[in-house]
C-alpha atoms as a PDB file:
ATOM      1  CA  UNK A   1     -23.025 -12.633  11.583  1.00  0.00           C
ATOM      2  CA  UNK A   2     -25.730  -9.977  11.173  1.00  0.00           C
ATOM      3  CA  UNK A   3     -28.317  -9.084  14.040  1.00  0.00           C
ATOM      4  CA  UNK A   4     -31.101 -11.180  12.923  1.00  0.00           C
ATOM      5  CA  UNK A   5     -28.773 -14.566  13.266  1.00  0.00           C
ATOM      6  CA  UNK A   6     -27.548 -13.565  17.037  1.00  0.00           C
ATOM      7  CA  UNK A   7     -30.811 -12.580  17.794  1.00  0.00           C
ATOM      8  CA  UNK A   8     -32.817 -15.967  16.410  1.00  0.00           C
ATOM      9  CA  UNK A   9     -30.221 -17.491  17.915  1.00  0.00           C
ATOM     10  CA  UNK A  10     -30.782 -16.324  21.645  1.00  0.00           C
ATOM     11  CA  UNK A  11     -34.570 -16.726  21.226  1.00  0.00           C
ATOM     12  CA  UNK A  12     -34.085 -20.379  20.224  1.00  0.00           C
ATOM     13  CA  UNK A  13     -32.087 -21.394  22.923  1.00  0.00           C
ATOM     14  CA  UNK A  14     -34.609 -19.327  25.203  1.00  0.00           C
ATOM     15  CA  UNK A  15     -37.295 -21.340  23.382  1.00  0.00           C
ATOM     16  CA  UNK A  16     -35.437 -24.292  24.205  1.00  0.00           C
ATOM     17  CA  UNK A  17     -34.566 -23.541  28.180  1.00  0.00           C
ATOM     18  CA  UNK A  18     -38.608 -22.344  28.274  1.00  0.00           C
ATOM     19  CA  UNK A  19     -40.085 -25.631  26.513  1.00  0.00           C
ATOM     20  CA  UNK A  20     -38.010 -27.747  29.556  1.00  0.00           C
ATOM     21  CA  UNK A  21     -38.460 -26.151  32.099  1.00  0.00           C
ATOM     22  CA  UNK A  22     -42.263 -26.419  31.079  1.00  0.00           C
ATOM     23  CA  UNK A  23     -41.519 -30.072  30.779  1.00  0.00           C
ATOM     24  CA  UNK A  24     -40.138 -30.612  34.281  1.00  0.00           C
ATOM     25  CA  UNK A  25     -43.016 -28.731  36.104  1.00  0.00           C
ATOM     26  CA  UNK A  26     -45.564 -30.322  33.791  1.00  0.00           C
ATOM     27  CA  UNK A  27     -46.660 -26.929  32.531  1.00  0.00           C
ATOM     28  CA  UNK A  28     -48.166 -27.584  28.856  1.00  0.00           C
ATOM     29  CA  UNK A  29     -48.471 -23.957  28.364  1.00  0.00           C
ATOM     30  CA  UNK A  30     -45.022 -23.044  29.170  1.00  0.00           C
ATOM     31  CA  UNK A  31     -43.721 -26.052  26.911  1.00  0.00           C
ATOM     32  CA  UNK A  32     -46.093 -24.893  24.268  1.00  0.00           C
ATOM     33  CA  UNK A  33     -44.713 -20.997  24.824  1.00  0.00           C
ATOM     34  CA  UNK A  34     -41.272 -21.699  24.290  1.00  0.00           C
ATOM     35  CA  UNK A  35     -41.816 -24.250  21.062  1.00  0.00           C
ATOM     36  CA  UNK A  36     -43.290 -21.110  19.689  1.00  0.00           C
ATOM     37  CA  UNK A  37     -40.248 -18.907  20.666  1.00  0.00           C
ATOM     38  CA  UNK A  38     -37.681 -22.227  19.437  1.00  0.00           C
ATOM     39  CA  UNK A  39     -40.217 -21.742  15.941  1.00  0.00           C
ATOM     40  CA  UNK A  40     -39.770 -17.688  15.965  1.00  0.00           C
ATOM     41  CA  UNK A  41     -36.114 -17.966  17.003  1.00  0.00           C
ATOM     42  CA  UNK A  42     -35.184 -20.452  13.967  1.00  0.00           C
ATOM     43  CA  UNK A  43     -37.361 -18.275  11.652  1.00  0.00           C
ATOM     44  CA  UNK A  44     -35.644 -14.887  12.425  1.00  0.00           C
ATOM     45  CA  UNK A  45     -31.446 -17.013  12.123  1.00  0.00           C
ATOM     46  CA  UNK A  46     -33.095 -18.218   9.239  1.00  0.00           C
ATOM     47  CA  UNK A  47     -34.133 -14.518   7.808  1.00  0.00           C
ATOM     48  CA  UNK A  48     -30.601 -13.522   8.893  1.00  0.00           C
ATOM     49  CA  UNK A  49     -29.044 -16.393   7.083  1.00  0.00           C
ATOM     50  CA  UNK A  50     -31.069 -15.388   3.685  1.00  0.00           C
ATOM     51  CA  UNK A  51     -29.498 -11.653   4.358  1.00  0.00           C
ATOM     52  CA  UNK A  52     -25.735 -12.215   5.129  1.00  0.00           C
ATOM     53  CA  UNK A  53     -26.126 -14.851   1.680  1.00  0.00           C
ATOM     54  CA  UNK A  54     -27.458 -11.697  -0.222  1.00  0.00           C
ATOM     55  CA  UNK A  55     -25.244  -9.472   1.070  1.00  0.00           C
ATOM     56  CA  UNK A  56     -22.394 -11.611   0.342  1.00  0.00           C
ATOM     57  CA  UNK A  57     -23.556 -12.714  -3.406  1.00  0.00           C
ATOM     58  CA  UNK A  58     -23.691  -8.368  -3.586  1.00  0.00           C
ATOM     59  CA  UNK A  59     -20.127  -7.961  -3.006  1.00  0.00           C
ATOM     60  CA  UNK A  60     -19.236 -10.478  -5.238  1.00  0.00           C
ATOM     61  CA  UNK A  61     -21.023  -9.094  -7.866  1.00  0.00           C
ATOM     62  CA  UNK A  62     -19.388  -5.847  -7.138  1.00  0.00           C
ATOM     63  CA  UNK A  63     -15.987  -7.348  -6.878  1.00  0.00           C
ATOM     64  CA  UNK A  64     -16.857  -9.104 -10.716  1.00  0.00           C
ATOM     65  CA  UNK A  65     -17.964  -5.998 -12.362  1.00  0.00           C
ATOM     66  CA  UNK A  66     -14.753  -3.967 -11.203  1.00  0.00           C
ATOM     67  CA  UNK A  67     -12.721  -6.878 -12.549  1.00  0.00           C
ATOM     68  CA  UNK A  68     -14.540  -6.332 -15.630  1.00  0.00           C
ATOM     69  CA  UNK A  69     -14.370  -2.709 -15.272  1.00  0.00           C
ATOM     70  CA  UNK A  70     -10.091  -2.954 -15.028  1.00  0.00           C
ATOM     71  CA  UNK A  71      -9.374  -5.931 -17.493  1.00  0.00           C
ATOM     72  CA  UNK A  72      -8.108  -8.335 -14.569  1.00  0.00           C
END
């Protein structure tokens, strides 16, 4: 796990704990708060998710090309 999945992570359960508790004090700006946060949370996990697949599809690469490199 990189930084950008823990982090997206935390700010979507955040999100998540914000947009209830604006639900049980019937607060539509609080609910409407942390639906944004749930939305920026998922984004940034999401980001994080697209860099640990490119990082990973980069080693593999490298790991091919020094097959190639020593005939295996």
């Amino acid at each position: 796990m990189n930084t950008n999945q823990v982090k997206g992570a935390v700010k979507d359960a955040a999100g998540k704990v914000q947009r209830k508790t604006g639900e049980l004090i019937d607060s539509d700006e609080q609910q409407v708060k942390g639906a944004a946060k749930q939305v920026e949370g998922k984004t940034q996990k999401a980001v994080g998710n697209a860099q640990e697949a490119a990082e990973d599809a980069r080693d593999e690469a490298k790991s091919e090309a020094k097959n190639v490199r020593t005939g295996r």
